[in-house]
PDB file of N, CA and C in Angstrom:
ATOM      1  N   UNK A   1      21.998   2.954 -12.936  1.00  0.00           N
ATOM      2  CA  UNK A   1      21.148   2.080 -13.733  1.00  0.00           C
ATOM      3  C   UNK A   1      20.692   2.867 -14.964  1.00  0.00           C
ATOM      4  N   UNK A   2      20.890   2.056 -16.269  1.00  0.00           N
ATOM      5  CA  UNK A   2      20.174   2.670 -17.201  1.00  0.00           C
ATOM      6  C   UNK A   2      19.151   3.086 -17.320  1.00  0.00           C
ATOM      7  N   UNK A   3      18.557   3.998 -18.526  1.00  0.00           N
ATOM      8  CA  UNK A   3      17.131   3.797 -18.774  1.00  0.00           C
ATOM      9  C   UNK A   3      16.479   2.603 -19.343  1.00  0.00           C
ATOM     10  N   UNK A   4      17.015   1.891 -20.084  1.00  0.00           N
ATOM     11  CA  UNK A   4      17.022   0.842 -20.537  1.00  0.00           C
ATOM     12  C   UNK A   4      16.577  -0.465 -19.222  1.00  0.00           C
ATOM     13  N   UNK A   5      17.528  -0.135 -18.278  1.00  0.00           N
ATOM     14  CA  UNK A   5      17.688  -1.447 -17.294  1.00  0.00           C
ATOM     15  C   UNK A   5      16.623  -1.373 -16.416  1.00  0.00           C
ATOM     16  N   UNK A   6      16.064  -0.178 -16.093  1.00  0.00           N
ATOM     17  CA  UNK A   6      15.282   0.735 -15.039  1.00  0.00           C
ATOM     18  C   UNK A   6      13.796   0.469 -15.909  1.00  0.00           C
ATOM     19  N   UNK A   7      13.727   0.424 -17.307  1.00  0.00           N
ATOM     20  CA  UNK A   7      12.560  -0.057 -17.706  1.00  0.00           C
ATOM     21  C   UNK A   7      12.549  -1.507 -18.167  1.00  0.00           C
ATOM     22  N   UNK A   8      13.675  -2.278 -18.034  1.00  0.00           N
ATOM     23  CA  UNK A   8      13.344  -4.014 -18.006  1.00  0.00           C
ATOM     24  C   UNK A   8      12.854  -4.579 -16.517  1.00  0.00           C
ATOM     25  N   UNK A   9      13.523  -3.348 -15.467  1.00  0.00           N
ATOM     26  CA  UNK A   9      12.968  -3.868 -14.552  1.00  0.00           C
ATOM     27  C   UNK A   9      11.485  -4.028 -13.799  1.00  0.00           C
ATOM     28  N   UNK A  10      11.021  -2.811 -14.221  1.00  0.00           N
ATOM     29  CA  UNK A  10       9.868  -2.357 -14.457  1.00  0.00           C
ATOM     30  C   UNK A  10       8.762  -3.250 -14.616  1.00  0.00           C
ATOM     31  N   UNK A  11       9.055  -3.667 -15.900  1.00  0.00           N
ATOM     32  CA  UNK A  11       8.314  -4.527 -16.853  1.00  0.00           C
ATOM     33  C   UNK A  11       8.334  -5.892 -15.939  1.00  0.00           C
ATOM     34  N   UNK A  12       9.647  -6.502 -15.529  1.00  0.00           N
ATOM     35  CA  UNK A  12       9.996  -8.276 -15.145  1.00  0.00           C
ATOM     36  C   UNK A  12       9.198  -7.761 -13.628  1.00  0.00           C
ATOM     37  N   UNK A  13       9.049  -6.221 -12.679  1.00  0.00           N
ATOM     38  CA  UNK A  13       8.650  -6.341 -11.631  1.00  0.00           C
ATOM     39  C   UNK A  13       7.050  -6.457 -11.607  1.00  0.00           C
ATOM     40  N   UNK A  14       6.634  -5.631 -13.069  1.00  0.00           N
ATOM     41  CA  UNK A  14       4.991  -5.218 -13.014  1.00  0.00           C
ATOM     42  C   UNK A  14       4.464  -7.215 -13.705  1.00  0.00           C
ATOM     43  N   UNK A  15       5.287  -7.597 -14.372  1.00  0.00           N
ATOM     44  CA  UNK A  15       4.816  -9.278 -14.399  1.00  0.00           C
ATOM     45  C   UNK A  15       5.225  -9.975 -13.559  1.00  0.00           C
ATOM     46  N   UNK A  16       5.722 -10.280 -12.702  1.00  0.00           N
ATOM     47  CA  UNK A  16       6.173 -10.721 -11.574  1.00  0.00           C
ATOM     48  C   UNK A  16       4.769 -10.411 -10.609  1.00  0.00           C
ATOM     49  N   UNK A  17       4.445  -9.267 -10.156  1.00  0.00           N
ATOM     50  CA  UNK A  17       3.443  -8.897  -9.333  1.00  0.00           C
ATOM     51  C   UNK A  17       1.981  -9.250  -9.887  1.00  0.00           C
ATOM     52  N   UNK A  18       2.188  -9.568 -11.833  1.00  0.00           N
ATOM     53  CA  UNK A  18       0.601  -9.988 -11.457  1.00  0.00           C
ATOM     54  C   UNK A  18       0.422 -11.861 -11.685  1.00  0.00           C
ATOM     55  N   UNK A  19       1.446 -12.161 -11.944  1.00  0.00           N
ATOM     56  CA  UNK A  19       1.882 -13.662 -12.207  1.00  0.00           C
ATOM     57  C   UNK A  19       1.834 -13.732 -10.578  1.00  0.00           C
ATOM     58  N   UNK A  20       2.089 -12.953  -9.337  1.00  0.00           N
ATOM     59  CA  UNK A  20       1.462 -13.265  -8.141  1.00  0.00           C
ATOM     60  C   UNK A  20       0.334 -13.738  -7.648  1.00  0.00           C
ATOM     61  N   UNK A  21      -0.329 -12.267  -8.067  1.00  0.00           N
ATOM     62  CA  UNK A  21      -1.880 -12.696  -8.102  1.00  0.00           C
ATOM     63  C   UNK A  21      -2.563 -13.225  -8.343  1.00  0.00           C
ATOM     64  N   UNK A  22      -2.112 -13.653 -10.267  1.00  0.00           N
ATOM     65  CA  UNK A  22      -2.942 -14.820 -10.630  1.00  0.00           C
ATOM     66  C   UNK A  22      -2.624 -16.454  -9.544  1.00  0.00           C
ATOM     67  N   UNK A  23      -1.342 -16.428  -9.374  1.00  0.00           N
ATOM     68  CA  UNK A  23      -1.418 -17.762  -8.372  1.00  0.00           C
ATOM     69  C   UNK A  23      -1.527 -17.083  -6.825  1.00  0.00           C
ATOM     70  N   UNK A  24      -2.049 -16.425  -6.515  1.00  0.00           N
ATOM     71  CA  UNK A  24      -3.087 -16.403  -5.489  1.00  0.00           C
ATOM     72  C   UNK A  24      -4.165 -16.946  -5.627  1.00  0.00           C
ATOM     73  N   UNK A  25      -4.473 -16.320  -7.035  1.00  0.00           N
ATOM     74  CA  UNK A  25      -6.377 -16.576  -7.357  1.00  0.00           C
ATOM     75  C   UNK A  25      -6.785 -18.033  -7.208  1.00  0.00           C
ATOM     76  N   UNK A  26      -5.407 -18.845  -7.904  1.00  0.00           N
ATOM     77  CA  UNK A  26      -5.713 -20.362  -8.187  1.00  0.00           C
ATOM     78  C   UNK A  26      -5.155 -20.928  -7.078  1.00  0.00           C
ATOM     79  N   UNK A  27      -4.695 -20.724  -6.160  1.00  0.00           N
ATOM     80  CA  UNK A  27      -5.089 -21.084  -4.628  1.00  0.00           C
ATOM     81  C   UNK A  27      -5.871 -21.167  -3.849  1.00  0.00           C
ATOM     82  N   UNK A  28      -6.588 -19.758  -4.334  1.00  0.00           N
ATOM     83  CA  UNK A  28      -7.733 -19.321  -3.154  1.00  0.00           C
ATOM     84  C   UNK A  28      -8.829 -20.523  -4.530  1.00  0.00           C
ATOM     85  N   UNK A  29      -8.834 -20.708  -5.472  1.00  0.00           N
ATOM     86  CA  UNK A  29      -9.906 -21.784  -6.118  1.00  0.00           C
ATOM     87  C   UNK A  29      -9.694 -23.027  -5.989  1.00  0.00           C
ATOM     88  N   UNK A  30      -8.276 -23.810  -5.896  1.00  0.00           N
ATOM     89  CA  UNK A  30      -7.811 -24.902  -5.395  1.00  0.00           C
ATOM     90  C   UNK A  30      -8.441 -25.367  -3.889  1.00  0.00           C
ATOM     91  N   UNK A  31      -8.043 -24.209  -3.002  1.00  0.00           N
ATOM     92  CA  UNK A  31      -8.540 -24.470  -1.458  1.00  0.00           C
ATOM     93  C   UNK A  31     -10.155 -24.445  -1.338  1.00  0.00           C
ATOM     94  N   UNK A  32     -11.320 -24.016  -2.368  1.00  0.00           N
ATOM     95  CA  UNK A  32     -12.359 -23.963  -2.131  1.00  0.00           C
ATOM     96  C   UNK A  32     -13.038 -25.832  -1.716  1.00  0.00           C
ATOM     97  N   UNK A  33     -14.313 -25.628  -0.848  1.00  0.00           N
ATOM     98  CA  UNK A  33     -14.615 -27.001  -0.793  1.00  0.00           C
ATOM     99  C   UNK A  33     -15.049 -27.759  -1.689  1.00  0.00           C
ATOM    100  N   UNK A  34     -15.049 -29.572  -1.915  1.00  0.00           N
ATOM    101  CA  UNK A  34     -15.521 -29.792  -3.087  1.00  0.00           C
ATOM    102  C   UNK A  34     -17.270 -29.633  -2.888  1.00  0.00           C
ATOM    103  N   UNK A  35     -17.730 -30.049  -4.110  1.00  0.00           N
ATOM    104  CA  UNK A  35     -19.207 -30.065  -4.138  1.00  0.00           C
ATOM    105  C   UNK A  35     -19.625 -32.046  -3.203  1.00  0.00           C
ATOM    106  N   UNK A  36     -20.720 -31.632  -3.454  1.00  0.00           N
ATOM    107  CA  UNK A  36     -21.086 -33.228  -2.399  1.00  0.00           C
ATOM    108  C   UNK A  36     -21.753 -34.138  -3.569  1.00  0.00           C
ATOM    109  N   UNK A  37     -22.087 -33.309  -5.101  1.00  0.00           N
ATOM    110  CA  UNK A  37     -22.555 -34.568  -5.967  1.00  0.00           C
ATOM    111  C   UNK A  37     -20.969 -35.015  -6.825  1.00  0.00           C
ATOM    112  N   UNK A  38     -21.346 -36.123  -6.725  1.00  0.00           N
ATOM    113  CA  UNK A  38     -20.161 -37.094  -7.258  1.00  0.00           C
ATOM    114  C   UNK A  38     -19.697 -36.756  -8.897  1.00  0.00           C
ATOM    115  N   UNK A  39     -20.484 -36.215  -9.631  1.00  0.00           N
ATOM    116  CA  UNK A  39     -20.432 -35.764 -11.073  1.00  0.00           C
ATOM    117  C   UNK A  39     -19.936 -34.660 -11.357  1.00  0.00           C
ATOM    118  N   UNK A  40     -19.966 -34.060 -10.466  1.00  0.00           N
ATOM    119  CA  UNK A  40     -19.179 -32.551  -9.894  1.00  0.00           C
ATOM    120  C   UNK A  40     -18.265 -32.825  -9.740  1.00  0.00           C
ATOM    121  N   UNK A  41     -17.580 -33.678  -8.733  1.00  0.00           N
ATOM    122  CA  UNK A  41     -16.722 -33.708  -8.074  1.00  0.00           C
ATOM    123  C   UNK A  41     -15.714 -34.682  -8.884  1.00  0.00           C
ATOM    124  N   UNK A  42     -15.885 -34.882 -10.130  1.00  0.00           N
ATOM    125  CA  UNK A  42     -15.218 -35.064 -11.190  1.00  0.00           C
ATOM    126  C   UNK A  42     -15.077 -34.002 -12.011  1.00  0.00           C
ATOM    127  N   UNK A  43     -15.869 -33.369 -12.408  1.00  0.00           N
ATOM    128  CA  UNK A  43     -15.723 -32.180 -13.162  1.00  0.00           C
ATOM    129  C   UNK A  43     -14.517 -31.330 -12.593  1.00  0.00           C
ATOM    130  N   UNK A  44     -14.874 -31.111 -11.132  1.00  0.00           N
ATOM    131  CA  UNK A  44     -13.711 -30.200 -10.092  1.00  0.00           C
ATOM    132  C   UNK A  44     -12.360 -31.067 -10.155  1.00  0.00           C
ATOM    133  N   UNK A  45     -12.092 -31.752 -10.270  1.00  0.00           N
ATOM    134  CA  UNK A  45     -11.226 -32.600 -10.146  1.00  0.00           C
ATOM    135  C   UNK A  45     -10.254 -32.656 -12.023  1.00  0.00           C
ATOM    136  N   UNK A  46     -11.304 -32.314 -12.496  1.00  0.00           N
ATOM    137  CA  UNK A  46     -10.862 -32.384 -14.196  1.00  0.00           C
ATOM    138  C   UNK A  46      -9.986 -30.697 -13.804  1.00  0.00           C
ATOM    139  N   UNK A  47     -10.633 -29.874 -13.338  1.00  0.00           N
ATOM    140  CA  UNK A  47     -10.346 -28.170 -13.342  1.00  0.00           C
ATOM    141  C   UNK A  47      -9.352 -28.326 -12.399  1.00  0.00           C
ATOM    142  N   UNK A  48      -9.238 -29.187 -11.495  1.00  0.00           N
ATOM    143  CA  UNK A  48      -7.977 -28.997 -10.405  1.00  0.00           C
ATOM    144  C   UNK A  48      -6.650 -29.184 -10.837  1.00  0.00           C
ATOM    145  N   UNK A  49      -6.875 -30.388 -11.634  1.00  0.00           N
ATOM    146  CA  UNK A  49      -5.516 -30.745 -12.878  1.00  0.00           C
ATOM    147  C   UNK A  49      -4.846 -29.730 -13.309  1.00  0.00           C
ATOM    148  N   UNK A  50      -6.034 -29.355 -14.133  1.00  0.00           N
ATOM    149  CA  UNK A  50      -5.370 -28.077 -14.955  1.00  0.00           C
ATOM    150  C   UNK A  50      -5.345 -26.708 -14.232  1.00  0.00           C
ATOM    151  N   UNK A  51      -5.774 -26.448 -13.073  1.00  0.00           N
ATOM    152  CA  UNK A  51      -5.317 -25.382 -12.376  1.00  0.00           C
ATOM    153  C   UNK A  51      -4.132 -25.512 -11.505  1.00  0.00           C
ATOM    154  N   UNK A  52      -3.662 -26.995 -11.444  1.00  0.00           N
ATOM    155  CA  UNK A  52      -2.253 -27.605 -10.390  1.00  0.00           C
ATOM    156  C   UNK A  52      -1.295 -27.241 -12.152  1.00  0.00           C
ATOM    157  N   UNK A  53      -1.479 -27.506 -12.987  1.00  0.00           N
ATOM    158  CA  UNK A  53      -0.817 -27.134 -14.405  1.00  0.00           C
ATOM    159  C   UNK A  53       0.090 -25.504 -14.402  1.00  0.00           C
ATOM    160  N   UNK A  54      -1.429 -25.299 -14.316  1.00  0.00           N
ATOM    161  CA  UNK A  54      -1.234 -23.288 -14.134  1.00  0.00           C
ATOM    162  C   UNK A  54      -0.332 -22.761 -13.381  1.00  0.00           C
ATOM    163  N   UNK A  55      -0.752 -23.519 -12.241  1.00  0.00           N
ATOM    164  CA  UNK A  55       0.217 -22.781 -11.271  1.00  0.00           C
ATOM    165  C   UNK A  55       1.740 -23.214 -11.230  1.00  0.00           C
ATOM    166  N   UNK A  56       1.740 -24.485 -11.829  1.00  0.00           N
ATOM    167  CA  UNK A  56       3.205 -24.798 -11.603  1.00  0.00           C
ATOM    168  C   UNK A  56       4.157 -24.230 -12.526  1.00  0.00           C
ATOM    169  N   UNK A  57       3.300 -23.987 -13.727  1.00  0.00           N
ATOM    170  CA  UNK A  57       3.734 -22.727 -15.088  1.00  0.00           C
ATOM    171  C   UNK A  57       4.178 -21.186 -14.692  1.00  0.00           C
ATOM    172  N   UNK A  58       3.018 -21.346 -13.203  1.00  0.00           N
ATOM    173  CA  UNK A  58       3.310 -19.793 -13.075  1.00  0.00           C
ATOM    174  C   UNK A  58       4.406 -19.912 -12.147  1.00  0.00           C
ATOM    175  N   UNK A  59       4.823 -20.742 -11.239  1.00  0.00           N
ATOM    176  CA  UNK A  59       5.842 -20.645 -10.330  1.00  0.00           C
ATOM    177  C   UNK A  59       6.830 -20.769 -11.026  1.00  0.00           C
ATOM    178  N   UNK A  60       6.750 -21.667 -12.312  1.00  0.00           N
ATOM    179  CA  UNK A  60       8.709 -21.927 -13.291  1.00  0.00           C
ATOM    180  C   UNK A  60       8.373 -20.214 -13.630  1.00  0.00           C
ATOM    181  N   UNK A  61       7.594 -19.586 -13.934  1.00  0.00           N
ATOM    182  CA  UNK A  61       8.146 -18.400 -14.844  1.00  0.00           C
ATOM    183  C   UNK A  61       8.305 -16.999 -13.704  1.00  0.00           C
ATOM    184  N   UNK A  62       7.574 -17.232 -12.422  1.00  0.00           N
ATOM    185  CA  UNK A  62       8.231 -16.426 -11.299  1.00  0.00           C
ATOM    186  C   UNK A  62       9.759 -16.977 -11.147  1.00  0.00           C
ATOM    187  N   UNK A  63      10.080 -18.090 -11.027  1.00  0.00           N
ATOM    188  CA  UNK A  63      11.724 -18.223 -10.772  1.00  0.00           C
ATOM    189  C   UNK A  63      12.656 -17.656 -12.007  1.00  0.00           C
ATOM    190  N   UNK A  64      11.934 -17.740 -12.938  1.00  0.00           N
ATOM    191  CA  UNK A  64      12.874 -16.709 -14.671  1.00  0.00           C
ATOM    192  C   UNK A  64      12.620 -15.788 -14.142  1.00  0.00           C
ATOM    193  N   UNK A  65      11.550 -15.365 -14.008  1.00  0.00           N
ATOM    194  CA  UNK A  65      11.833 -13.489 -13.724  1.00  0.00           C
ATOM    195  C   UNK A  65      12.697 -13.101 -12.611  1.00  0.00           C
ATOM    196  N   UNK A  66      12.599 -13.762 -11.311  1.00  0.00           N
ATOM    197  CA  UNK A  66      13.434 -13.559 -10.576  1.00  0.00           C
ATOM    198  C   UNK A  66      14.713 -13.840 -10.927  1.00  0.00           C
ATOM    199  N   UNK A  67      14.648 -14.928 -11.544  1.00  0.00           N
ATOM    200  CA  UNK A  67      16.406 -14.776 -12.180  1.00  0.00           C
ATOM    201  C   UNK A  67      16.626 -13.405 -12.822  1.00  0.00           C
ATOM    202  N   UNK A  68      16.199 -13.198 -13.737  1.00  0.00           N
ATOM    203  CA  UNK A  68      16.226 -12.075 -14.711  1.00  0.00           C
ATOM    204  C   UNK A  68      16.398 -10.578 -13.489  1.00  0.00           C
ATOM    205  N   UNK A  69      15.556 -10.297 -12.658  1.00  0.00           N
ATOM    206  CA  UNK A  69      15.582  -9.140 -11.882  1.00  0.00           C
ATOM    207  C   UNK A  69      17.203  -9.682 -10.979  1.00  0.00           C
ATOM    208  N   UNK A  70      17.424 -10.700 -10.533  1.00  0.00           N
ATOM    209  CA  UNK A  70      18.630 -10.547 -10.250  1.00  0.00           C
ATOM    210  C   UNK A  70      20.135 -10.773 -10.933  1.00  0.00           C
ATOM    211  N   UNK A  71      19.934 -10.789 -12.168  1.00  0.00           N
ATOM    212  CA  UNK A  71      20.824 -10.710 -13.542  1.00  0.00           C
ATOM    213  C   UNK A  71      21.398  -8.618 -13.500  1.00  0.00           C
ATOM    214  N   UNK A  72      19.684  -8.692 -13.742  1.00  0.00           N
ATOM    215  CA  UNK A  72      19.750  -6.965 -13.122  1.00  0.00           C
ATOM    216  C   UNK A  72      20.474  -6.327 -11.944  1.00  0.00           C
ATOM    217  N   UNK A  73      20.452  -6.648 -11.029  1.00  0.00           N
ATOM    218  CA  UNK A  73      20.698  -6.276  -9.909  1.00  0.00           C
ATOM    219  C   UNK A  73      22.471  -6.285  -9.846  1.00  0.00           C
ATOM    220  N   UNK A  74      23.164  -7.892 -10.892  1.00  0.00           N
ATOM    221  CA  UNK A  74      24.380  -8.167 -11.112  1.00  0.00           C
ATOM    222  C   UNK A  74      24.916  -7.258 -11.994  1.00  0.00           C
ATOM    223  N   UNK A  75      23.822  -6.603 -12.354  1.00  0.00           N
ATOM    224  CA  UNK A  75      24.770  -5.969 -13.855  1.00  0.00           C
ATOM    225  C   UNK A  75      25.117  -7.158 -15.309  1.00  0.00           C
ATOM    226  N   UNK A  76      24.202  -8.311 -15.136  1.00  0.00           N
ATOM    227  CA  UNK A  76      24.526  -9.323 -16.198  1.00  0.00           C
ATOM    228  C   UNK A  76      23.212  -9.050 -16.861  1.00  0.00           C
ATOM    229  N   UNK A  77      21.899  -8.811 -16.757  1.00  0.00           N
ATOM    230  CA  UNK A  77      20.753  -8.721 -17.728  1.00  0.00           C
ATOM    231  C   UNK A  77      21.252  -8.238 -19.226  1.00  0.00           C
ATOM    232  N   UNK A  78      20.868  -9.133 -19.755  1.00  0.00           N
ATOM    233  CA  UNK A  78      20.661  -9.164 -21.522  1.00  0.00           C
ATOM    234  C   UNK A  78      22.201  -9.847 -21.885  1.00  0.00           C
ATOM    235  N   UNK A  79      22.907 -10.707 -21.170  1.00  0.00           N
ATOM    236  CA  UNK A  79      24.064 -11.157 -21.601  1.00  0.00           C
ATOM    237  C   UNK A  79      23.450 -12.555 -21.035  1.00  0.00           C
ATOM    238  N   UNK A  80      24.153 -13.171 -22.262  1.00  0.00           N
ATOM    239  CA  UNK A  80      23.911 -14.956 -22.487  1.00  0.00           C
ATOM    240  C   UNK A  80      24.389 -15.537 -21.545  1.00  0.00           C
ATOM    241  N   UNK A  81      24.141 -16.320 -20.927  1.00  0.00           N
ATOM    242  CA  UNK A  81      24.485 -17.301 -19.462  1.00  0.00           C
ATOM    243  C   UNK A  81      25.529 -18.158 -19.818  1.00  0.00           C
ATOM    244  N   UNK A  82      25.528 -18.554 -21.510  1.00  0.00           N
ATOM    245  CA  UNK A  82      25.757 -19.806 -22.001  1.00  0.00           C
ATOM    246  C   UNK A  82      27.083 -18.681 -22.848  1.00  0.00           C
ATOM    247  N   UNK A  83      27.201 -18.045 -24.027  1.00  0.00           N
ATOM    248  CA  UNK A  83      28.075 -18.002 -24.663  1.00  0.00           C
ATOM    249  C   UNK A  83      28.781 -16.620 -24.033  1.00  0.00           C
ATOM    250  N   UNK A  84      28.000 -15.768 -23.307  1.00  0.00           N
ATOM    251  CA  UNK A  84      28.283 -14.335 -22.831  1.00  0.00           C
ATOM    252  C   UNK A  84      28.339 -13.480 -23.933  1.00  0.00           C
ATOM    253  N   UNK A  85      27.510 -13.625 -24.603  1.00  0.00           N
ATOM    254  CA  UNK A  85      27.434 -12.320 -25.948  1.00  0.00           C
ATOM    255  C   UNK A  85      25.796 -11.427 -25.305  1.00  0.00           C
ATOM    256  N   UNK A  86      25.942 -10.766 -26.130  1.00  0.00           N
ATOM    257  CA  UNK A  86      24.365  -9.990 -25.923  1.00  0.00           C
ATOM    258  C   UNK A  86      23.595 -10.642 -26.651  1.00  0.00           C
ATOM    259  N   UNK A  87      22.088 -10.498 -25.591  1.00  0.00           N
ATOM    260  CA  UNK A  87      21.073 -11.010 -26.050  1.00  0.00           C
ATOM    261  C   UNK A  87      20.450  -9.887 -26.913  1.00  0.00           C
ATOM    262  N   UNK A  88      20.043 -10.272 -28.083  1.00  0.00           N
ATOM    263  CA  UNK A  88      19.268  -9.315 -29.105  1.00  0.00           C
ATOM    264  C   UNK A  88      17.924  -8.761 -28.662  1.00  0.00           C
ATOM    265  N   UNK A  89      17.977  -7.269 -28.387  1.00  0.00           N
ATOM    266  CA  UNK A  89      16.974  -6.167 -27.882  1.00  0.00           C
ATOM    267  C   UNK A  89      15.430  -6.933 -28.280  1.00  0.00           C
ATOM    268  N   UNK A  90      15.139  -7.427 -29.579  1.00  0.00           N
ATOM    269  CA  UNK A  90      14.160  -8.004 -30.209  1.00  0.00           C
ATOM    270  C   UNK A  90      13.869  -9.369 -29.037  1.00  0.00           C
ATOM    271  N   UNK A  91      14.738 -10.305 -28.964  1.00  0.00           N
ATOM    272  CA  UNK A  91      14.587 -11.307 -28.235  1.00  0.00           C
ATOM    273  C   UNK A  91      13.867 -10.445 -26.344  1.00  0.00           C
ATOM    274  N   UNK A  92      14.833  -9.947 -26.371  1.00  0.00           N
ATOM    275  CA  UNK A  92      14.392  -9.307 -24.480  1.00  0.00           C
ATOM    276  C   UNK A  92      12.731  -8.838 -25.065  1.00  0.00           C
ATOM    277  N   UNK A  93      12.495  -8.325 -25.921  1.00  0.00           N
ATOM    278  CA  UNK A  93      11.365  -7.603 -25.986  1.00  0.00           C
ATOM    279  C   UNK A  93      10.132  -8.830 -25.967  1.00  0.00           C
ATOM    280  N   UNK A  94      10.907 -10.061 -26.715  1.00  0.00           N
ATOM    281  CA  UNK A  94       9.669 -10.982 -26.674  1.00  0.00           C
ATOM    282  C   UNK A  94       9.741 -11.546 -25.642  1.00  0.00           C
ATOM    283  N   UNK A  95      10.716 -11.849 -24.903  1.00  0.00           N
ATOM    284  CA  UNK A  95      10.799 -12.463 -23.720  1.00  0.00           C
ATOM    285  C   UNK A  95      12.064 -11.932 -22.724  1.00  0.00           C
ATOM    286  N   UNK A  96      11.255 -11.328 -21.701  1.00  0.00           N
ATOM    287  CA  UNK A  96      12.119 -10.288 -21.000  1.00  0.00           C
ATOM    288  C   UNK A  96      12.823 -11.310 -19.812  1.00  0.00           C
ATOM    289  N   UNK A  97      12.553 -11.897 -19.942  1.00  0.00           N
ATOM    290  CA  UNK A  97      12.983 -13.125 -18.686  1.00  0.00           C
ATOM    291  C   UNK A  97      14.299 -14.060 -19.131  1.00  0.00           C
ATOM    292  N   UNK A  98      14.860 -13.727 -20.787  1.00  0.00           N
ATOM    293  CA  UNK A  98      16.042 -14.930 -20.987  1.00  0.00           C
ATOM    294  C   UNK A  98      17.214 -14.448 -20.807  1.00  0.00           C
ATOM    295  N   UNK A  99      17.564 -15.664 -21.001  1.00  0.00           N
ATOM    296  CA  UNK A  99      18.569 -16.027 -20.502  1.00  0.00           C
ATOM    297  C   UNK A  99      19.991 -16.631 -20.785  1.00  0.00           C
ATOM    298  N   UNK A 100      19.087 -16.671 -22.118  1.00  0.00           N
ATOM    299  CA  UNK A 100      20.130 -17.549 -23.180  1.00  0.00           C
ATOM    300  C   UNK A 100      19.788 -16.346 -24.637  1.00  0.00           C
ATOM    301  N   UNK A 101      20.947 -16.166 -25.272  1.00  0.00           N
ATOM    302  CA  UNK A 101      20.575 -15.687 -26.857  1.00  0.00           C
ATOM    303  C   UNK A 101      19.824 -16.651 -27.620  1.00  0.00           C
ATOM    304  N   UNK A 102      19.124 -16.283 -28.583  1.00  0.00           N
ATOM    305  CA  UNK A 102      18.602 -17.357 -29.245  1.00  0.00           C
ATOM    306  C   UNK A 102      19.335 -18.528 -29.808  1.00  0.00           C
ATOM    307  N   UNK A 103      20.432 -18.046 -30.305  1.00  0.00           N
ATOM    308  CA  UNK A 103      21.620 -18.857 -30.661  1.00  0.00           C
ATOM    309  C   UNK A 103      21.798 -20.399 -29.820  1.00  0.00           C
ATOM    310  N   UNK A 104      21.852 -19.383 -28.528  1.00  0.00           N
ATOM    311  CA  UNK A 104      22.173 -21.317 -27.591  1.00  0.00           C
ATOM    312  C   UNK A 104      21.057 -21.447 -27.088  1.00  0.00           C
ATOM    313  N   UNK A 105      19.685 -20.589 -27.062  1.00  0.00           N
ATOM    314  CA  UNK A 105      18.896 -21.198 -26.618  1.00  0.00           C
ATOM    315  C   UNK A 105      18.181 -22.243 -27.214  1.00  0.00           C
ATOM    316  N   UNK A 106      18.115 -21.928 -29.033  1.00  0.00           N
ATOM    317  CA  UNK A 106      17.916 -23.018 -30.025  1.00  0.00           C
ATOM    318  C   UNK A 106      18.867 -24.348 -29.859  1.00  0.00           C
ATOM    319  N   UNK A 107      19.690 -24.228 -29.352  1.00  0.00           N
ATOM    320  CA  UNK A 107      21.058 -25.283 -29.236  1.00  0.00           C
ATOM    321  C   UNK A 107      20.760 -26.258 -28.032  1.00  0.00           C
ATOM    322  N   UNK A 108      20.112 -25.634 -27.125  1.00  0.00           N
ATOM    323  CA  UNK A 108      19.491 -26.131 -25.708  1.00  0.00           C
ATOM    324  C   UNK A 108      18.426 -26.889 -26.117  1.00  0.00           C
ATOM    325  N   UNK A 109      17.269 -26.006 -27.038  1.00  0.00           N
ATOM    326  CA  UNK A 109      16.485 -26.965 -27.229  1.00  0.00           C
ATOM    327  C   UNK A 109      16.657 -28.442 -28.242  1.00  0.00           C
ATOM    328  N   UNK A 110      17.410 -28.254 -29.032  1.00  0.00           N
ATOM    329  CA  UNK A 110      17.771 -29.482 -29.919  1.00  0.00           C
ATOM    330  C   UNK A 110      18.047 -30.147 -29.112  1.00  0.00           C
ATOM    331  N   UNK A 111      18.873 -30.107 -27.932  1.00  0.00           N
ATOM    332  CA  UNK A 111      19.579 -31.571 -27.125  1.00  0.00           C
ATOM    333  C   UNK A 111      18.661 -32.733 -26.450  1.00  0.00           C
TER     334      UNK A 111
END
């Protein structure tokens, strides 16, 4: 394994582990009881939305990273899914989880 590969993994394992935690946290706040006044229990209900939001954000971007750590594992990390060219060092750096070059990932999003 590179140095290179050995520190993407690093990185997709040390966000991976706290993108854990945070959806622990919003579990362990989801499972809390509601309140018993009714004005509350709209308010909680406004925060449950958007904490059922959170977490489902955080579970799509645990399944990218896990893709990504097992891209790694293939020996395919930083090569395009879609055209098989390399993904540009700049792109991995902003987003260590793709999957696509920008090229087809812009192409993906137009469709």
């Amino acid at each position: 394994m590179s140095d290179d590969t050995a520190k993407w993994r690093a990185l997709l394992e040390d966000r991976l582990k706290s993108l854990q935690e945070r959806l622990a946290e919003i579990n362990e706040t989801l499972r809390q009881p509601e309140d018993d006044d009714i004005e509350e229990q709209a308010v909680e209900a406004d925060d449950d939305e958007v904490l059922h939001r959170l977490a489902r954000a955080g579970r799509d971007e645990a399944r990218l990273i896990g893709a990504a750590l097992r891209r790694i594992d293939e020996g395919t990390y930083g090569i395009c899914t879609t055209c098989g060219k390399a993904i540009s060092k700049r792109r991995l750096q902003a987003l260590p989880e793709a999957e696509k070059c920008l090229r087809c990932a812009q192409q993906s999003d137009d469709r």
